[in-house]
N, C-alpha and C. Protein backbone atom coordinates (compact mmCIF):
# COMPACT_ATOMS: atom_id res chain seq x y z
N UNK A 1 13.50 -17.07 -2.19
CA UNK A 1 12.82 -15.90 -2.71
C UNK A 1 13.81 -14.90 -3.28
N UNK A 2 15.31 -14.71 -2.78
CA UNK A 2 16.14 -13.48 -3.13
C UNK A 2 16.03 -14.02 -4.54
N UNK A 3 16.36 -15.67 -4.77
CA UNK A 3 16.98 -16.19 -6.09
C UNK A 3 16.02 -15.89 -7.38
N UNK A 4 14.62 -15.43 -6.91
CA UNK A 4 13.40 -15.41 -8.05
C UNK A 4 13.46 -14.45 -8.47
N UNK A 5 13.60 -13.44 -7.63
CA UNK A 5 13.30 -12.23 -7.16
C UNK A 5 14.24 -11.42 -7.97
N UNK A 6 15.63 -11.71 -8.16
CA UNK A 6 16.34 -11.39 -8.81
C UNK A 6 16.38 -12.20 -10.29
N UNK A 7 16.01 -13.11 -10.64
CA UNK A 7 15.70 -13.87 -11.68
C UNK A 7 14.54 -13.21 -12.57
N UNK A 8 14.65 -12.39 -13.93
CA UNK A 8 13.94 -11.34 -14.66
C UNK A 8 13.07 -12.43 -15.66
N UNK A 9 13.40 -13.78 -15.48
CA UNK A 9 12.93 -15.07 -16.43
C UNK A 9 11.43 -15.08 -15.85
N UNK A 10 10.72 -15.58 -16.67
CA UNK A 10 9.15 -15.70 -16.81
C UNK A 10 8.58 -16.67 -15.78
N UNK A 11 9.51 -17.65 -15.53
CA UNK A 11 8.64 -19.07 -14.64
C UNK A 11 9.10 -17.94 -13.33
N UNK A 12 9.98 -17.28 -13.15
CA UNK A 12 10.65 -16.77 -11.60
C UNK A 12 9.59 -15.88 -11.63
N UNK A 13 9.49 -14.96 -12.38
CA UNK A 13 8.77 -14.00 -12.21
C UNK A 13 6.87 -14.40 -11.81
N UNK A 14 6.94 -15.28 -12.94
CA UNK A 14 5.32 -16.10 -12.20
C UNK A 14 5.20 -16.41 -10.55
N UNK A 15 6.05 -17.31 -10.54
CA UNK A 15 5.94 -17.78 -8.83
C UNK A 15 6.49 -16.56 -8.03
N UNK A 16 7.36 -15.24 -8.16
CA UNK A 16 6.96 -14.24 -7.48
C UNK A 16 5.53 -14.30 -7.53
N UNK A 17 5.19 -13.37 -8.20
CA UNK A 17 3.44 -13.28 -8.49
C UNK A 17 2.49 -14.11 -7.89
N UNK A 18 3.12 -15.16 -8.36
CA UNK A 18 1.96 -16.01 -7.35
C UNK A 18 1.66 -16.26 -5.93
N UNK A 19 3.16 -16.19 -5.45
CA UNK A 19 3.39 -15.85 -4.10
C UNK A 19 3.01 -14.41 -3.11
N UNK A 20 3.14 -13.16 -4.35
CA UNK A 20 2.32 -12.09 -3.63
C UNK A 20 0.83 -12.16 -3.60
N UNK A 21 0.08 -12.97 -4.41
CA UNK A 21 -0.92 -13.27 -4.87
C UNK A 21 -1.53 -13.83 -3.17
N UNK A 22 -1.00 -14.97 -3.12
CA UNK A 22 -1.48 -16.23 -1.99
C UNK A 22 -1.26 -15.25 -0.71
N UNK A 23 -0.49 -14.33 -0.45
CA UNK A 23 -0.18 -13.72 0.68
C UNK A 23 -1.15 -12.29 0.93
N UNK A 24 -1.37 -12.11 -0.36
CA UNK A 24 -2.68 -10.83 -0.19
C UNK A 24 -3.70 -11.30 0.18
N UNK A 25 -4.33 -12.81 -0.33
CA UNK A 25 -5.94 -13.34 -0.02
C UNK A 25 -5.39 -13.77 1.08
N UNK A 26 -4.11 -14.04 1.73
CA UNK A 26 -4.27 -14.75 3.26
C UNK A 26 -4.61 -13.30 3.52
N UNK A 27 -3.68 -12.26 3.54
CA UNK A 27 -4.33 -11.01 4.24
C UNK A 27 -5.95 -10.44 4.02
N UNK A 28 -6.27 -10.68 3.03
CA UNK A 28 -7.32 -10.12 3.12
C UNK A 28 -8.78 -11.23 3.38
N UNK A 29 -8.50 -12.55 3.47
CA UNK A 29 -8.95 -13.51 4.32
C UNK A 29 -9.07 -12.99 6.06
N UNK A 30 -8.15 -12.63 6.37
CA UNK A 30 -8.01 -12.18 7.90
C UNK A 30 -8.67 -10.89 8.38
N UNK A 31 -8.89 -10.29 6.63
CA UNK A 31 -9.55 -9.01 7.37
C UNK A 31 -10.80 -9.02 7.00
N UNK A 32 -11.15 -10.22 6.71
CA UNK A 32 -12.62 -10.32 6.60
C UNK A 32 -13.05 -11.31 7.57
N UNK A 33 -12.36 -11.77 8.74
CA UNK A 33 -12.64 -12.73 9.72
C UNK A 33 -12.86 -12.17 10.85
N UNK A 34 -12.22 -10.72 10.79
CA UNK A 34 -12.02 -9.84 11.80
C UNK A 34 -12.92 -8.61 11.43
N UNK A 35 -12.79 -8.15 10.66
CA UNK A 35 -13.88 -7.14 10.61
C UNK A 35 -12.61 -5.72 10.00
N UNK A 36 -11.84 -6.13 9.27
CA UNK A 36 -11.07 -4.83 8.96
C UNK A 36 -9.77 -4.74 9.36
N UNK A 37 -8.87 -3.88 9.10
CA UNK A 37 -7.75 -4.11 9.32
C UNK A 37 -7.36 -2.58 10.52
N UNK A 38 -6.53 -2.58 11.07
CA UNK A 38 -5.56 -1.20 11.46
C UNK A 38 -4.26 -1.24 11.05
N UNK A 39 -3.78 -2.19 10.95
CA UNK A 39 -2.27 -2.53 10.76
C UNK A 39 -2.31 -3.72 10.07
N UNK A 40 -0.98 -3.61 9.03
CA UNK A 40 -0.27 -4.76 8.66
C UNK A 40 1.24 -4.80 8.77
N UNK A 41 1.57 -6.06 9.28
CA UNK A 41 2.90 -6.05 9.73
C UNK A 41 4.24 -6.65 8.65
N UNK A 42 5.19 -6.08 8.27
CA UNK A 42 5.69 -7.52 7.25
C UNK A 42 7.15 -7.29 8.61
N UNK A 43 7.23 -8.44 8.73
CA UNK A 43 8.66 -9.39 8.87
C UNK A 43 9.42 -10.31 8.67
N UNK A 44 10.41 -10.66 9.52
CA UNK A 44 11.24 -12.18 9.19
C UNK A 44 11.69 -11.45 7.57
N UNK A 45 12.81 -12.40 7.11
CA UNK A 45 13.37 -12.73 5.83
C UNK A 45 12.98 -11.67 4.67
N UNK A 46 11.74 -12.37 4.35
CA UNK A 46 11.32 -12.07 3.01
C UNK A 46 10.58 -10.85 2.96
N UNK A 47 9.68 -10.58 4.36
CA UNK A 47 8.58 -9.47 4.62
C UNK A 47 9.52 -8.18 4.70
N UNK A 48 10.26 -8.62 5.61
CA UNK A 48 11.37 -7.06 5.72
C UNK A 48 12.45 -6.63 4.81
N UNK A 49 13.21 -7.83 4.30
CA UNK A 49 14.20 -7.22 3.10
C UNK A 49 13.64 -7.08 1.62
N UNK A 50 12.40 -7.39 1.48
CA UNK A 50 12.18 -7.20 -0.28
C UNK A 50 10.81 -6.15 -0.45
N UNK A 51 11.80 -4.76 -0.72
CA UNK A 51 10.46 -4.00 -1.04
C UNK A 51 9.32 -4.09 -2.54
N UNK A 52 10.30 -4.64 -3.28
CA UNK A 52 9.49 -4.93 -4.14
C UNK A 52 8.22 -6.05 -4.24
N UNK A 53 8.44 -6.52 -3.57
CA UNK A 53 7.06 -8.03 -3.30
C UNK A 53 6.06 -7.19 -1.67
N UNK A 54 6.87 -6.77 -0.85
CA UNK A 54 6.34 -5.62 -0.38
C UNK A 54 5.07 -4.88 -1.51
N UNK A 55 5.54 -4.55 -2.56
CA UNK A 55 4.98 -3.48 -3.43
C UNK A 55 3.85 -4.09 -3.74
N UNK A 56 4.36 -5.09 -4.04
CA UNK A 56 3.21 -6.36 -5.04
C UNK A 56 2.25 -6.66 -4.30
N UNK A 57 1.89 -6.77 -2.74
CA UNK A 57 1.16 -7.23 -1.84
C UNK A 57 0.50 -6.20 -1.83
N UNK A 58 0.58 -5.16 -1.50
CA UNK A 58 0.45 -3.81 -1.04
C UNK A 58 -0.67 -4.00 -2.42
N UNK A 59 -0.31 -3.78 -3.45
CA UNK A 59 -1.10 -3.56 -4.46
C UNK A 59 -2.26 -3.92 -5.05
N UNK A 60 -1.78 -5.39 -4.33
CA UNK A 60 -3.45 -5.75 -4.87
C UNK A 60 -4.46 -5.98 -3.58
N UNK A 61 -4.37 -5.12 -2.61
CA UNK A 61 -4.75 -5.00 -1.27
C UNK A 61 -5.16 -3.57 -0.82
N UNK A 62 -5.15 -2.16 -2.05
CA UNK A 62 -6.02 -1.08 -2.07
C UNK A 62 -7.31 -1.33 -1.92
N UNK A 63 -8.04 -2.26 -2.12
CA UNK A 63 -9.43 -1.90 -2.00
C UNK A 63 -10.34 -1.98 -0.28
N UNK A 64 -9.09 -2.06 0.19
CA UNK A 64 -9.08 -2.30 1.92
C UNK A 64 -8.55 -1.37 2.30
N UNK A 65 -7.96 -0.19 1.53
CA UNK A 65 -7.56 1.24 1.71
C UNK A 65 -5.90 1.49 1.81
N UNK A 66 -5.63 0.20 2.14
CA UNK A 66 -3.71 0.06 2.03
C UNK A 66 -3.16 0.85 0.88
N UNK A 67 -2.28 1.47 1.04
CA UNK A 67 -1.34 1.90 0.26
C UNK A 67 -0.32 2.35 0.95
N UNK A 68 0.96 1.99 0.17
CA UNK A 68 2.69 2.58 0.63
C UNK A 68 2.51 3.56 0.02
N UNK A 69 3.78 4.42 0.82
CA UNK A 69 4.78 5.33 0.15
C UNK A 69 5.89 4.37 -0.19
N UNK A 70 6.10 5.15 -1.54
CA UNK A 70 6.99 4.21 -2.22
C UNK A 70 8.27 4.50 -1.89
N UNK A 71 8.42 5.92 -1.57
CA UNK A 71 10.18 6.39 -1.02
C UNK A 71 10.15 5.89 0.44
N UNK A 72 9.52 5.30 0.74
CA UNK A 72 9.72 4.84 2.62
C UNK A 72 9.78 3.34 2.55
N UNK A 73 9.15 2.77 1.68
CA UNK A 73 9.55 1.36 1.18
C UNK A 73 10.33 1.60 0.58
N UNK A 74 10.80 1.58 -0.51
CA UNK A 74 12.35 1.55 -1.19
C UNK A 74 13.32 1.52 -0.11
N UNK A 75 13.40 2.99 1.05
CA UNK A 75 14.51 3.01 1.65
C UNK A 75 14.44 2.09 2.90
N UNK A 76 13.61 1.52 3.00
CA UNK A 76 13.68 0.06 4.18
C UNK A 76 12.71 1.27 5.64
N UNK A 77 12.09 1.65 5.23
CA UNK A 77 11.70 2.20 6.53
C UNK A 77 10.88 1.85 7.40
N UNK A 78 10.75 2.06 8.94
CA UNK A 78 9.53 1.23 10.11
C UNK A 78 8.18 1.26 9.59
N UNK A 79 7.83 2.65 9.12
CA UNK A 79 6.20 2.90 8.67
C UNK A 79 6.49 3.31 7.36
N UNK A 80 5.72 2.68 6.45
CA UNK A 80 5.60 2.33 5.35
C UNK A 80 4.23 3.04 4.51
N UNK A 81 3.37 3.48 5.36
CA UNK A 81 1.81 3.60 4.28
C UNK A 81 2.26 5.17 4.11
N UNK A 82 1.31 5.34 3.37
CA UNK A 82 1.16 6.73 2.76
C UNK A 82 0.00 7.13 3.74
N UNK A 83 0.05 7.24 4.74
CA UNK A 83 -0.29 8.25 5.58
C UNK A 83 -2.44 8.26 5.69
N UNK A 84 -3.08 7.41 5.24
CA UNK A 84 -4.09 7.09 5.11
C UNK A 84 -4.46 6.07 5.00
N UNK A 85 -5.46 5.35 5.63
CA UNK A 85 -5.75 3.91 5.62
C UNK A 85 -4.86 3.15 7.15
N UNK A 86 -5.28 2.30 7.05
CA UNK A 86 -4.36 1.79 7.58
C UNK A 86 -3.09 1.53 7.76
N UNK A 87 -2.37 1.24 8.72
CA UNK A 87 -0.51 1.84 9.17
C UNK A 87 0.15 0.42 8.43
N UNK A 88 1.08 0.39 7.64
CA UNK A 88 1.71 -0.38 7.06
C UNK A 88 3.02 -0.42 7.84
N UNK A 89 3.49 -1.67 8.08
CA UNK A 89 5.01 -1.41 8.83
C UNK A 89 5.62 -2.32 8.25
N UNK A 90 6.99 -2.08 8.84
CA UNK A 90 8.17 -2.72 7.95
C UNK A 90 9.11 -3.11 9.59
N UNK A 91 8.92 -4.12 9.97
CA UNK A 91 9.77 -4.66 11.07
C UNK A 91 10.61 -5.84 10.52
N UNK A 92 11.78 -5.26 11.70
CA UNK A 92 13.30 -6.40 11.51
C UNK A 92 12.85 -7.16 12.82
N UNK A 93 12.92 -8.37 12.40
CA UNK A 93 12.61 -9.70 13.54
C UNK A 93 13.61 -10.75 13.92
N UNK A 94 14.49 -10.64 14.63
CA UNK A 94 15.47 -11.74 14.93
C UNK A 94 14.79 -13.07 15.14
N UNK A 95 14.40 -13.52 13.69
CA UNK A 95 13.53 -14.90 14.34
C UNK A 95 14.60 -16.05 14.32
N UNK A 96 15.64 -16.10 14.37
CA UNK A 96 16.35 -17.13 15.06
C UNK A 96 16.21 -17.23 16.65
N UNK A 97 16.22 -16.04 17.19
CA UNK A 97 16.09 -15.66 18.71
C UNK A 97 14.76 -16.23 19.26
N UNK A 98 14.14 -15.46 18.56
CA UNK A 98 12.65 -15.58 19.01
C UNK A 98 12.14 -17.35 18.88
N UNK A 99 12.61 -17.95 17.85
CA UNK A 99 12.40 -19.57 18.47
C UNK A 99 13.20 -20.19 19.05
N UNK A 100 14.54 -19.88 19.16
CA UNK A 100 15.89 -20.40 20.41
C UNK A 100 14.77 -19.82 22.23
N UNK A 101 14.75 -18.58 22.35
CA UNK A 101 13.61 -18.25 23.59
C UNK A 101 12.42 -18.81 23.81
N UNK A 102 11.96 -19.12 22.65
CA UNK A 102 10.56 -20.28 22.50
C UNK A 102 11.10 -21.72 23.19
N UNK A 103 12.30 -22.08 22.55
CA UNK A 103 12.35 -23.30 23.15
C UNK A 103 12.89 -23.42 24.55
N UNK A 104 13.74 -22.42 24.86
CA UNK A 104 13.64 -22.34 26.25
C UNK A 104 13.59 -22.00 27.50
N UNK A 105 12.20 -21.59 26.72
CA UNK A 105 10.62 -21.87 27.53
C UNK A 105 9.96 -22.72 28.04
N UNK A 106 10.48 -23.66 27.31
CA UNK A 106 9.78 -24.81 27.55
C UNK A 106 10.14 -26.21 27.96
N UNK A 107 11.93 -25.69 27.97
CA UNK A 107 12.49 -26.80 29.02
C UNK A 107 12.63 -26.72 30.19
């Protein structure tokens, strides 16, 4: 994702897009299974270091009342929404840890 992401070419820039695309209807799939949202979480990798696909999700996911602040995304920050709607967050996830402790768990 950094490699697309930074890639200003048309096929990169599509499969961004398409990828914020597939990740908004999963979200907004979930908030129609549930009955609404309070929170959305982004982590791991791609959710926490790229505010711009951040942006892109966010965007086509207003009609569920989401919206960032854009100076609190840009600067990498924990809470992310503009202060209405539902709480947008921005978490750092050591998921190497978190499945090394998964596994043993279970030995």
């Amino acid at each position: 994702m950094r490699v697309l992401l930074a890639d200003p070419g048309p096929q990169a820039q599509l499969a961004v897009e398409l990828f914020a695309v597939r990740i908004a209807q999963s979200i907004a799939a979930m908030a129609t299974g549930i009955g609404g949202l309070d929170h959305v979480v982004f982590s791991g990798g791609i959710g926490h270091r790229a505010p711009g696909l951040r942006a892109r999700i966010i965007a086509r996911l207003g009609w569920l009342g989401l919206a960032l602040a854009p100076c609190a995304n840009d600067a990498g920050a924990t809470r992310i929404d503009g202060g209405s709607g539902p709480a947008i967050w921005n978490v750092a996830i050591d998921e190497e840890r978190e499945l090394a402790e998964s596994a043993l768990a279970w030995l």
